[in-house]
PDB file of N, CA and C in Angstrom:
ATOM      1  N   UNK A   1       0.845  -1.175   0.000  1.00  0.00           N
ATOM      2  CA  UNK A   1       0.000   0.000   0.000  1.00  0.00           C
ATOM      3  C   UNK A   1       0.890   1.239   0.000  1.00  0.00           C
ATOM      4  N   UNK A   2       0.626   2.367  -1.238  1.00  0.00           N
ATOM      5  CA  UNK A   2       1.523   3.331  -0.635  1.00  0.00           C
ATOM      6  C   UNK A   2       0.838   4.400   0.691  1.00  0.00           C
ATOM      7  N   UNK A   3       2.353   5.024   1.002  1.00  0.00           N
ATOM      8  CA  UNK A   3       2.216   5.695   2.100  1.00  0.00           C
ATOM      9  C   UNK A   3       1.165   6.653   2.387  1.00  0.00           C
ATOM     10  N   UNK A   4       0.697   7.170   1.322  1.00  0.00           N
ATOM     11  CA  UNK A   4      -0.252   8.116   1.148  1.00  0.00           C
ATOM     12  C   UNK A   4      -1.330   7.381   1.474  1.00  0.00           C
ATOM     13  N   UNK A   5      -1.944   6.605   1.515  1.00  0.00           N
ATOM     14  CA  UNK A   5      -3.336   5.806   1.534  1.00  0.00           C
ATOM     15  C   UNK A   5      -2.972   5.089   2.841  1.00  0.00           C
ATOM     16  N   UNK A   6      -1.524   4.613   3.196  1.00  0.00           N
ATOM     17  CA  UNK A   6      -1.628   4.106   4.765  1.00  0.00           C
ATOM     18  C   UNK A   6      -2.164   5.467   5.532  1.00  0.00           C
ATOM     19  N   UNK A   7      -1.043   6.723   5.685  1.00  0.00           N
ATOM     20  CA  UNK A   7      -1.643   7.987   6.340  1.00  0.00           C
ATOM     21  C   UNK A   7      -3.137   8.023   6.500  1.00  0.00           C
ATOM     22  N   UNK A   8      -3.441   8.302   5.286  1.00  0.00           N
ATOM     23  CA  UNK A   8      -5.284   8.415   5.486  1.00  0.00           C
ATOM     24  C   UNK A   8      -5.982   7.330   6.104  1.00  0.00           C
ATOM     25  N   UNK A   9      -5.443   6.282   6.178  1.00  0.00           N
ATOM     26  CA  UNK A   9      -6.145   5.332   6.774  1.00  0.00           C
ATOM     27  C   UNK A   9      -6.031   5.650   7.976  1.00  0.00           C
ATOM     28  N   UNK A  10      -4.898   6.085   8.529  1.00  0.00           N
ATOM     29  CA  UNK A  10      -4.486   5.801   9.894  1.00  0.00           C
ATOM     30  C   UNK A  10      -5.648   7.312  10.156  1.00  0.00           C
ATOM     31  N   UNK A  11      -5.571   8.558   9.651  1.00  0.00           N
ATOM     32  CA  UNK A  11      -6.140   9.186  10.264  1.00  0.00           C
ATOM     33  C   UNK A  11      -7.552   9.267   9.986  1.00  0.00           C
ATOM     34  N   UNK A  12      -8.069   8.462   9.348  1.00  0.00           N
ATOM     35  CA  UNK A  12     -10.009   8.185   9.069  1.00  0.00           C
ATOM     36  C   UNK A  12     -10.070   7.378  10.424  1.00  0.00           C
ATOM     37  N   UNK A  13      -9.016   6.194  10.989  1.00  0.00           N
ATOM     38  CA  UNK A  13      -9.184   5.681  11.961  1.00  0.00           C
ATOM     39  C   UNK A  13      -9.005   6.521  13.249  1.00  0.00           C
ATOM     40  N   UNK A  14      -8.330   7.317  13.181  1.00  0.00           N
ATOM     41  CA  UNK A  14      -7.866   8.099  14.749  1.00  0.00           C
ATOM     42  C   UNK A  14      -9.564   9.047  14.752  1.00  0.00           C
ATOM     43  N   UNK A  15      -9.669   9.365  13.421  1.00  0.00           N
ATOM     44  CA  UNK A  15     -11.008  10.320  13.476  1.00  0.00           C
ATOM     45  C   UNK A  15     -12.461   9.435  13.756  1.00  0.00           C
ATOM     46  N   UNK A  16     -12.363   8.302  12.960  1.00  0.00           N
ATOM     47  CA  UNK A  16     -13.884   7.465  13.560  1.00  0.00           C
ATOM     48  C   UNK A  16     -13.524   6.861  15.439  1.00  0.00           C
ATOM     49  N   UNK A  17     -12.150   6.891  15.975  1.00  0.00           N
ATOM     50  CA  UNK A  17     -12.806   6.530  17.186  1.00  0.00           C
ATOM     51  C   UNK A  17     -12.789   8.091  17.753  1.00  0.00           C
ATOM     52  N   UNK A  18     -12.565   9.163  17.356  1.00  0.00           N
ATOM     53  CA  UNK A  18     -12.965  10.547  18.381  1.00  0.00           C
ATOM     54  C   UNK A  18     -14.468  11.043  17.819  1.00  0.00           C
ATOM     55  N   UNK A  19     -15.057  10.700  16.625  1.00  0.00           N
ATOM     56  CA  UNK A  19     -16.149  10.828  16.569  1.00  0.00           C
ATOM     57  C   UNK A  19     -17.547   9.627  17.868  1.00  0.00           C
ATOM     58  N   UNK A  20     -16.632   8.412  17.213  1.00  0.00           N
ATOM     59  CA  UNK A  20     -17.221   7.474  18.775  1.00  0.00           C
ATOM     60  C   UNK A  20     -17.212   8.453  20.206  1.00  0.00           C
ATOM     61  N   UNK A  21     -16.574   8.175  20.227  1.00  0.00           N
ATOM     62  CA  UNK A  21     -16.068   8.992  21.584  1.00  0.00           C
ATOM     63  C   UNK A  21     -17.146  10.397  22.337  1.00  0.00           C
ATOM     64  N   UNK A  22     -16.867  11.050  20.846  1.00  0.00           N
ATOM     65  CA  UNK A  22     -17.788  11.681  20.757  1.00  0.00           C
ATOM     66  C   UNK A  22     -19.266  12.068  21.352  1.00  0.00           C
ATOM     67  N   UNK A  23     -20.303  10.641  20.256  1.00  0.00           N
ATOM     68  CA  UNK A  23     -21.126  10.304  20.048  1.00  0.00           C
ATOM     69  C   UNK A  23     -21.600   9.664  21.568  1.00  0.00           C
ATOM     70  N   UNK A  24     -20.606   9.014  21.815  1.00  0.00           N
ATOM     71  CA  UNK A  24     -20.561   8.121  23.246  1.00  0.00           C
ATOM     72  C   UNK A  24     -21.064   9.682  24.285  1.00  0.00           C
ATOM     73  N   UNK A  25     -20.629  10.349  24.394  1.00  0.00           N
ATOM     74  CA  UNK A  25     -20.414  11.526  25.703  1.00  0.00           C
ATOM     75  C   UNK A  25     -21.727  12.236  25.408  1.00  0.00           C
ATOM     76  N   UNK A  26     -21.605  12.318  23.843  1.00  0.00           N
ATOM     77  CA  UNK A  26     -22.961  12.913  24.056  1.00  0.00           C
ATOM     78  C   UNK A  26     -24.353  12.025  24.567  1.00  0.00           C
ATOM     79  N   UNK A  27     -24.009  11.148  23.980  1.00  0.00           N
ATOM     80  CA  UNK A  27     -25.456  10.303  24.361  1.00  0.00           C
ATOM     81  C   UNK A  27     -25.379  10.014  26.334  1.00  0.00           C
ATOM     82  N   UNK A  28     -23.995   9.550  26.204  1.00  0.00           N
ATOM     83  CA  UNK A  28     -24.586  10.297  28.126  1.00  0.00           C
ATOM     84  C   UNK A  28     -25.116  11.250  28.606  1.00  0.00           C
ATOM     85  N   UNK A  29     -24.732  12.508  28.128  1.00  0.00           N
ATOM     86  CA  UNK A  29     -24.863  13.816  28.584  1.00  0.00           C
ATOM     87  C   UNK A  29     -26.504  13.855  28.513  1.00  0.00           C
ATOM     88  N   UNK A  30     -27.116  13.728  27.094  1.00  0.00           N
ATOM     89  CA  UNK A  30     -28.569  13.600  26.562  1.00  0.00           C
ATOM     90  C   UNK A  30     -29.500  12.824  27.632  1.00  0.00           C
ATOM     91  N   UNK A  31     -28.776  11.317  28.292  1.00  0.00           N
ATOM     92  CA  UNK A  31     -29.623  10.428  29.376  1.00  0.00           C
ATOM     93  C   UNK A  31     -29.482  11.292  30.312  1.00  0.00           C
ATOM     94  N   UNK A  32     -28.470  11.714  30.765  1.00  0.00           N
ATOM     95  CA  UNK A  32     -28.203  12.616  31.891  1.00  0.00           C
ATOM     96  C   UNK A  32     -29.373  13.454  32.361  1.00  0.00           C
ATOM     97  N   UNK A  33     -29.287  14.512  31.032  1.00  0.00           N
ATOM     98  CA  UNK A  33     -30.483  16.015  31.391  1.00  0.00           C
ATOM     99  C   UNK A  33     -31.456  15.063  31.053  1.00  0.00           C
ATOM    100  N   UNK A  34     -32.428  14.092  30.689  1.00  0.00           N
ATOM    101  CA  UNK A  34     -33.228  13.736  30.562  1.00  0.00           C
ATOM    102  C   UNK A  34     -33.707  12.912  31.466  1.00  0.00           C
ATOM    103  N   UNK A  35     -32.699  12.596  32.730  1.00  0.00           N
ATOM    104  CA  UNK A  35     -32.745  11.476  34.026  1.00  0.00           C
ATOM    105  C   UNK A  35     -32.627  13.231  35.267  1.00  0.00           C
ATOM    106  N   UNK A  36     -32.669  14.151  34.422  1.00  0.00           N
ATOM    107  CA  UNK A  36     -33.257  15.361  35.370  1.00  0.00           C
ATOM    108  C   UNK A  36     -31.438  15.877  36.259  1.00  0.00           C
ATOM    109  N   UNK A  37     -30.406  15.055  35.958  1.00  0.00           N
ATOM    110  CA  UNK A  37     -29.147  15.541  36.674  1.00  0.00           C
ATOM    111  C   UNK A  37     -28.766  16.592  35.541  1.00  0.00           C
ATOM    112  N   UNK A  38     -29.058  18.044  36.128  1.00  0.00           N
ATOM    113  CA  UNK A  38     -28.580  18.629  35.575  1.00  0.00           C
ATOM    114  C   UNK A  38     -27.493  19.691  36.307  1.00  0.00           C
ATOM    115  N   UNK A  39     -26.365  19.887  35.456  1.00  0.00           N
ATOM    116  CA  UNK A  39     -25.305  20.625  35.508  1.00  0.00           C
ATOM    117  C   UNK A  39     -24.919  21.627  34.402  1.00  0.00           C
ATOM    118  N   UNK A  40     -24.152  22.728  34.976  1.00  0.00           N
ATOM    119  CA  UNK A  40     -23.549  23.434  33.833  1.00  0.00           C
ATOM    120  C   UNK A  40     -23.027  23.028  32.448  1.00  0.00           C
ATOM    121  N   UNK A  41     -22.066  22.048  32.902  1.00  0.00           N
ATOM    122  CA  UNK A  41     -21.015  21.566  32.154  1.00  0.00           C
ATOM    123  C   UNK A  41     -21.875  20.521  31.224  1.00  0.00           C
ATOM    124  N   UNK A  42     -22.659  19.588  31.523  1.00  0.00           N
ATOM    125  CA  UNK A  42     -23.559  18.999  30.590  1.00  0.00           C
ATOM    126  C   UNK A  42     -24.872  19.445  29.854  1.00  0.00           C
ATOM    127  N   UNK A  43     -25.222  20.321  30.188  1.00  0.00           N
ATOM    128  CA  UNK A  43     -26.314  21.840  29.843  1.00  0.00           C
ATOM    129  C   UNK A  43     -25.922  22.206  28.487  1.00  0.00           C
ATOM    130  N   UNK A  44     -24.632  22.542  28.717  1.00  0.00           N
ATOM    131  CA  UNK A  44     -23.422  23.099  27.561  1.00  0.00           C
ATOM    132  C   UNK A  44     -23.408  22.133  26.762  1.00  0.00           C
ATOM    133  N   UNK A  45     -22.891  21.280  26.982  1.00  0.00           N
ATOM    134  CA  UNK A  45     -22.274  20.637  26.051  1.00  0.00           C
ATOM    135  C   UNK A  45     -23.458  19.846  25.176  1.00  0.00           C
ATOM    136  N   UNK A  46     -24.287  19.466  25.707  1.00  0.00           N
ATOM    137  CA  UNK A  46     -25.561  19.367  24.848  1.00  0.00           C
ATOM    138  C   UNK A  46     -26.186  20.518  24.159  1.00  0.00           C
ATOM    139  N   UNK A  47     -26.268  21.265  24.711  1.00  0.00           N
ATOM    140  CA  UNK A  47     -26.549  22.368  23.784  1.00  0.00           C
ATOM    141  C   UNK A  47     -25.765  22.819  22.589  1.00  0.00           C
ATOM    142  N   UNK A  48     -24.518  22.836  22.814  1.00  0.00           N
ATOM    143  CA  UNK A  48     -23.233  23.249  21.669  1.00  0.00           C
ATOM    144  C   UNK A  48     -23.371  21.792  20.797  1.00  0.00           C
ATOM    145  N   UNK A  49     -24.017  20.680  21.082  1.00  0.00           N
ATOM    146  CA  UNK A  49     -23.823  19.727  19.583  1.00  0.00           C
ATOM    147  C   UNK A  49     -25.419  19.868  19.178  1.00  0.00           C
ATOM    148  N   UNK A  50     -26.422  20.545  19.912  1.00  0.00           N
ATOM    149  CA  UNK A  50     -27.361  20.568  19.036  1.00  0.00           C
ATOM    150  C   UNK A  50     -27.515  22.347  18.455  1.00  0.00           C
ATOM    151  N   UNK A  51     -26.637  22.729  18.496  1.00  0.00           N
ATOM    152  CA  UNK A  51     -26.396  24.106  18.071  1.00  0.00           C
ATOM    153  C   UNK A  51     -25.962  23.879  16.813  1.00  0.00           C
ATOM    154  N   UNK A  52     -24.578  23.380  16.760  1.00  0.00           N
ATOM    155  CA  UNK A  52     -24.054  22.731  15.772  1.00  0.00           C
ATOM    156  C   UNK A  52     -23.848  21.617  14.667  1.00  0.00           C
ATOM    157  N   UNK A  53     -25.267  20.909  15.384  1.00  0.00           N
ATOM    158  CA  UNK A  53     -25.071  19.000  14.435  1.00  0.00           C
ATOM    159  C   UNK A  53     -25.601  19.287  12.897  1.00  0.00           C
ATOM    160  N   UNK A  54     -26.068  20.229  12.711  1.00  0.00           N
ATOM    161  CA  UNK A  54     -25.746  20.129  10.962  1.00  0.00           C
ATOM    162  C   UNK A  54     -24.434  20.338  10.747  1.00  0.00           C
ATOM    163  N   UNK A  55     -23.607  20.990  11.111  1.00  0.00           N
ATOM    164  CA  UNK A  55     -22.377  21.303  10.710  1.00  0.00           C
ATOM    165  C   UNK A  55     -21.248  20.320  11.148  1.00  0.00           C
ATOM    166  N   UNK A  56     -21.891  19.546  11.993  1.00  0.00           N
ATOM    167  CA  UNK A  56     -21.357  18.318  12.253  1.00  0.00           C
ATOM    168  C   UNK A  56     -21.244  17.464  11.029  1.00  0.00           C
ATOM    169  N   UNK A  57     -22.864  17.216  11.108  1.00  0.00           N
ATOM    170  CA  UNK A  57     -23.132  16.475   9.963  1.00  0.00           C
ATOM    171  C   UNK A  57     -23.037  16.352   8.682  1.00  0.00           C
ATOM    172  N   UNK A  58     -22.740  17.618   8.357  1.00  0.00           N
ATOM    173  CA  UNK A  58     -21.911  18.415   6.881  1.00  0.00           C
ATOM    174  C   UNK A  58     -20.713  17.511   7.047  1.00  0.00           C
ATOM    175  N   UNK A  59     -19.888  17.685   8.006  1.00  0.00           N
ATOM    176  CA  UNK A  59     -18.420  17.543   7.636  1.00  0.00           C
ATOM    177  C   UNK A  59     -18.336  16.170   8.129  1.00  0.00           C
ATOM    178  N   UNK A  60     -19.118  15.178   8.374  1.00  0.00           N
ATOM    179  CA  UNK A  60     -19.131  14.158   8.485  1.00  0.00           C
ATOM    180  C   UNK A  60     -19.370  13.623   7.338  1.00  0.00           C
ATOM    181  N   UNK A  61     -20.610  13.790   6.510  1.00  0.00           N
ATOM    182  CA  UNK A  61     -20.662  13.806   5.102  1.00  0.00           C
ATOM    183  C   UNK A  61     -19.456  14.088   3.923  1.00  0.00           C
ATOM    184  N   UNK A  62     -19.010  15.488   4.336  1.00  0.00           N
ATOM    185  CA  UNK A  62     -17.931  16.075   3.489  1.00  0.00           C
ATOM    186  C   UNK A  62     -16.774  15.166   3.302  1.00  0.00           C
ATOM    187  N   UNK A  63     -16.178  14.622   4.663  1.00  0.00           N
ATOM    188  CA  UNK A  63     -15.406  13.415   4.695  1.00  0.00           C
ATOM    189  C   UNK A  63     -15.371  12.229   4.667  1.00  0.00           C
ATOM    190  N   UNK A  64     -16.747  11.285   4.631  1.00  0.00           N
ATOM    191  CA  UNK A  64     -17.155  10.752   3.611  1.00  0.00           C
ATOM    192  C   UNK A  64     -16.732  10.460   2.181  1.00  0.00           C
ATOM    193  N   UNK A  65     -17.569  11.635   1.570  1.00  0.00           N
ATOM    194  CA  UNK A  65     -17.755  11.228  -0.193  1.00  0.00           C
ATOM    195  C   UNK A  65     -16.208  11.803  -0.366  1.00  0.00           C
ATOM    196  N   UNK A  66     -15.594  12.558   0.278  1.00  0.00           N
ATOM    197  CA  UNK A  66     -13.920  12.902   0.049  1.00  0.00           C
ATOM    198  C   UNK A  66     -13.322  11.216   0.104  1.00  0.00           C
ATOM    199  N   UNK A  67     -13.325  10.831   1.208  1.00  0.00           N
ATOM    200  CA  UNK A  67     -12.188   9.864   1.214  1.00  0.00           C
ATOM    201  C   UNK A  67     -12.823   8.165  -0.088  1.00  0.00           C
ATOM    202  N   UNK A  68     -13.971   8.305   0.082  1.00  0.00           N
ATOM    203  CA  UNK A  68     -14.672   7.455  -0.566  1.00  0.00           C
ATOM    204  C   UNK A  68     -13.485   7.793  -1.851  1.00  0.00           C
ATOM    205  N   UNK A  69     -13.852   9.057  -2.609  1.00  0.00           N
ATOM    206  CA  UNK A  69     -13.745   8.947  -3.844  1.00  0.00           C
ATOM    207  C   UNK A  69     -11.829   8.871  -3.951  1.00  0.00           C
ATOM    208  N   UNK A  70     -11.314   9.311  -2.605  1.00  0.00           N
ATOM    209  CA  UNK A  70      -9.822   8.794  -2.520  1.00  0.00           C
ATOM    210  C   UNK A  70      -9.851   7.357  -2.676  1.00  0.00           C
ATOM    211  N   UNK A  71     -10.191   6.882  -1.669  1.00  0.00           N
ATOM    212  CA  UNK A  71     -10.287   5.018  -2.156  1.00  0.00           C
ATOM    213  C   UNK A  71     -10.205   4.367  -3.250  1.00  0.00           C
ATOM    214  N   UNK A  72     -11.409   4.784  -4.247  1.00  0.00           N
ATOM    215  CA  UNK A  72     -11.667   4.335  -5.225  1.00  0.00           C
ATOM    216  C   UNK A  72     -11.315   5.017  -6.373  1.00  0.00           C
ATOM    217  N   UNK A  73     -10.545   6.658  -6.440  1.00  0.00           N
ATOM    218  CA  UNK A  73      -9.842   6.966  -7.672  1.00  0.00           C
ATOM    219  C   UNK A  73      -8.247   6.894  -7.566  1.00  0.00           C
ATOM    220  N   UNK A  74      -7.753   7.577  -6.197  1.00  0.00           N
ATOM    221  CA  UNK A  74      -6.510   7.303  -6.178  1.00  0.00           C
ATOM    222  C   UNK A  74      -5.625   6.323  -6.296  1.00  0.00           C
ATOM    223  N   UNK A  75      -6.173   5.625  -4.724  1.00  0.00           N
ATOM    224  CA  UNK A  75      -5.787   3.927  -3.904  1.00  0.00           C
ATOM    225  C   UNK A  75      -5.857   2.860  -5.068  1.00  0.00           C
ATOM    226  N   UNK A  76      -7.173   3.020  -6.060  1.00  0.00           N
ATOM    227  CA  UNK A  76      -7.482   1.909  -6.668  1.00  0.00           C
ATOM    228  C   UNK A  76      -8.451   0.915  -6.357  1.00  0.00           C
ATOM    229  N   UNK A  77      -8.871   1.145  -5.489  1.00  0.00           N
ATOM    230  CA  UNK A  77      -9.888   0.135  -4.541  1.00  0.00           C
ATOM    231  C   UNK A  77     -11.071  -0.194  -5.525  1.00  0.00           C
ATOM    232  N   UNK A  78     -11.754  -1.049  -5.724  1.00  0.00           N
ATOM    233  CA  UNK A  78     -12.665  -0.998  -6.931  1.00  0.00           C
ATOM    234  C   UNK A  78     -14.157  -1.180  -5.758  1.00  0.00           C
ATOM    235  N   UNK A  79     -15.002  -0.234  -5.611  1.00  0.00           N
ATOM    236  CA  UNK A  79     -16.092  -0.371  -4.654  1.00  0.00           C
ATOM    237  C   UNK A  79     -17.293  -1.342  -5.109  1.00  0.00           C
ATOM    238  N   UNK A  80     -17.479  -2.508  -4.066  1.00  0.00           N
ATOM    239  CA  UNK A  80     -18.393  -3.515  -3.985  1.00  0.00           C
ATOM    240  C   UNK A  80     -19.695  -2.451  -4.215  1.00  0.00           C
ATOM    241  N   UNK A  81     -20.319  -3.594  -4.390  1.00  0.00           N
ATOM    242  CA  UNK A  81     -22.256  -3.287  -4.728  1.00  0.00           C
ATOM    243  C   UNK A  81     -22.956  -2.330  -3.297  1.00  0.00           C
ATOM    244  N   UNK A  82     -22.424  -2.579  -2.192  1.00  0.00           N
ATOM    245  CA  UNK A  82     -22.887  -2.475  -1.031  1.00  0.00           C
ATOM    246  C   UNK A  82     -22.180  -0.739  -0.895  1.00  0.00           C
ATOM    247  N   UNK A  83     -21.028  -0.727  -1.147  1.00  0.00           N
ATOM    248  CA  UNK A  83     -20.414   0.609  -1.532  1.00  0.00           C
ATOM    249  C   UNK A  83     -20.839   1.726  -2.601  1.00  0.00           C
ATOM    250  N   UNK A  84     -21.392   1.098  -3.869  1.00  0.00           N
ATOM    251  CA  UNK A  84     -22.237   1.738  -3.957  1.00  0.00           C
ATOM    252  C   UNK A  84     -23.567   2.515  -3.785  1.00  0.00           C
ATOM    253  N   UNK A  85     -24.219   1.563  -3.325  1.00  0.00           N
ATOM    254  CA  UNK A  85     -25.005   1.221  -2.572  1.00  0.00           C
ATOM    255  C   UNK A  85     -25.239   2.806  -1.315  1.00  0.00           C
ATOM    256  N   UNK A  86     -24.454   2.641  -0.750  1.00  0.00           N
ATOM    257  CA  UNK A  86     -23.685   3.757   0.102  1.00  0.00           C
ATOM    258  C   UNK A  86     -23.895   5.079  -0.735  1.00  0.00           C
ATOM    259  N   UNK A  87     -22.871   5.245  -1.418  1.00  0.00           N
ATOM    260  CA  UNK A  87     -22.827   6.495  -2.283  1.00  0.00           C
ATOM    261  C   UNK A  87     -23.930   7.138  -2.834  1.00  0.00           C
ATOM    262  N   UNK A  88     -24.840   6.352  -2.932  1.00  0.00           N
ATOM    263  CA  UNK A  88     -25.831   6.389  -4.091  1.00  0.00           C
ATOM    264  C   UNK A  88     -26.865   7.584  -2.710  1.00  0.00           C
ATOM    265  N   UNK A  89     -26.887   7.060  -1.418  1.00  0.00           N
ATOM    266  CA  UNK A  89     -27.515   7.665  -0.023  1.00  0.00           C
ATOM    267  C   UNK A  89     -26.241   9.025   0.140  1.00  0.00           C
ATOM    268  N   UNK A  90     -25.396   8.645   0.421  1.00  0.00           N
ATOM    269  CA  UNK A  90     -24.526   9.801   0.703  1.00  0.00           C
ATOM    270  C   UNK A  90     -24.312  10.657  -0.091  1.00  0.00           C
ATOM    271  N   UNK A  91     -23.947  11.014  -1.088  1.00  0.00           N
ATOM    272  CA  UNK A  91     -24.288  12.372  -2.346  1.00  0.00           C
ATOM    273  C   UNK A  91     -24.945  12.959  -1.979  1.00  0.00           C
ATOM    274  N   UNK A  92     -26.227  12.579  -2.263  1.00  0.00           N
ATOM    275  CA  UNK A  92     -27.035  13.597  -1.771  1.00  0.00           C
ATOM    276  C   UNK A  92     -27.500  14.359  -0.733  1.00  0.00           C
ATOM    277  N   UNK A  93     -27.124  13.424   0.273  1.00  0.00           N
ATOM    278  CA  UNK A  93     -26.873  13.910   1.706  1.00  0.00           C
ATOM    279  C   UNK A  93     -26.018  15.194   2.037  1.00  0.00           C
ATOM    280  N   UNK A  94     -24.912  15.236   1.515  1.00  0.00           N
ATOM    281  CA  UNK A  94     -23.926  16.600   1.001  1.00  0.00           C
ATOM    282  C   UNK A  94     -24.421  17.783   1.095  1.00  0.00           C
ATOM    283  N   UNK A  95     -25.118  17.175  -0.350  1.00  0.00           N
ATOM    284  CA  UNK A  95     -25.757  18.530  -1.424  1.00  0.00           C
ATOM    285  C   UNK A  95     -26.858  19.407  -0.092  1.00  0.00           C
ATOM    286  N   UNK A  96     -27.783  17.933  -0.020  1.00  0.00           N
ATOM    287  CA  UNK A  96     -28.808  18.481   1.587  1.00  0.00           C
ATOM    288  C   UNK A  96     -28.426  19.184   2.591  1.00  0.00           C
ATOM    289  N   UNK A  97     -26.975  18.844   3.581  1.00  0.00           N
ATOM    290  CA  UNK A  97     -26.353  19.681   4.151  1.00  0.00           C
ATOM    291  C   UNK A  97     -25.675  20.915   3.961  1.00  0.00           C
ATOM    292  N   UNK A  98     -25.339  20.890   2.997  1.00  0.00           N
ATOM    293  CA  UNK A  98     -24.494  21.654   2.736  1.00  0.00           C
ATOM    294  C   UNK A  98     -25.753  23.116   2.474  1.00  0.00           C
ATOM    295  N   UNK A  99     -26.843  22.649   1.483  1.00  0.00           N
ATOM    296  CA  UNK A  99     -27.899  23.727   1.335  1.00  0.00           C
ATOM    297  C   UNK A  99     -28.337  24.659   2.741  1.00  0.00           C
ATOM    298  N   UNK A 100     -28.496  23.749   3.824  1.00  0.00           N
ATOM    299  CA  UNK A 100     -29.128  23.523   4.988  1.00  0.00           C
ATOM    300  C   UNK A 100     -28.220  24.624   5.520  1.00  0.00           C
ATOM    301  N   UNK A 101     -26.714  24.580   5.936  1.00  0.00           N
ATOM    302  CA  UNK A 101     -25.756  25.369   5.952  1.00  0.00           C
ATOM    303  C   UNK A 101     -26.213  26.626   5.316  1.00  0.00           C
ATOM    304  N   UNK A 102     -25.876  26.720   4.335  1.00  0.00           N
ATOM    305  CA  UNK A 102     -25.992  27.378   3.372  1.00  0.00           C
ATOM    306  C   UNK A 102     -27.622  28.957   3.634  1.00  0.00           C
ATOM    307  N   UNK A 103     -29.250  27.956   4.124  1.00  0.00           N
ATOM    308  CA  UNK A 103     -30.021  28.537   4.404  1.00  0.00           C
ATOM    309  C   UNK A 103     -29.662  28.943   5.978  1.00  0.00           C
ATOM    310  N   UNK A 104     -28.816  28.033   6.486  1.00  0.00           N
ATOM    311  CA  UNK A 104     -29.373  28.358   7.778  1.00  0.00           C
ATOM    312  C   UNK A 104     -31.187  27.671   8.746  1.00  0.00           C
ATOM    313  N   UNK A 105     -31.574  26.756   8.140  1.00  0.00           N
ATOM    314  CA  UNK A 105     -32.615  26.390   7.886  1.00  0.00           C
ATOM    315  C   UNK A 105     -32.183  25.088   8.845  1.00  0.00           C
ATOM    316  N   UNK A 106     -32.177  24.581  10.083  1.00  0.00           N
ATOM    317  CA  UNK A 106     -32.012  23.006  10.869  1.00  0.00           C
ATOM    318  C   UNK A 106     -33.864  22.101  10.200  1.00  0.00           C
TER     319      UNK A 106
END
């Protein structure tokens, strides 16, 4: 594999477990204020990802159909049925966010 496509691998991987991670804290935080323990610090921080989760979700998307189309134009990777499959949902998902952005419109 060249080096260029190990790199990206390594950092799509360092980035899907801090998105976990992520995803993980928030969904505590969410049981949290909803089990009535509420605090500053989890108040916040739920609030700042639902302030922000389109723009989350933009650039979750954005990096996506980016590395996808690295895979399969650069790397060489030839994408299974199921990968397409994928793409065919994610495109447009983009275009949707990105508009959404764009209006300002959640």
């Amino acid at each position: 594999m060249a080096p260029l496509v190990t790199l990206v691998t390594d950092i799509l991987s360092l980035a899907t477990v801090g998105g976990g991670v992520f995803a993980l804290l928030l969904l505590f935080a969410i049981v949290a204020v909803r089990l009535g323990m509420r605090h500053g610090t989890i108040d916040a921080f739920v609030q700042f990802a639902g302030r922000y989760a389109i723009f989350f979700s933009f650039i979750v998307a954005l990096v996506s159909v980016v590395s996808s189309l690295f895979y399969s134009s650069y790397a060489g990777f030839s994408p299974c049925i199921l990968c397409w499959w994928q793409r065919v949902f994610l495109f447009p998902q983009l275009v949707i966010l990105a508009l959404a952005l764009i209006k300002k419109d959640p």
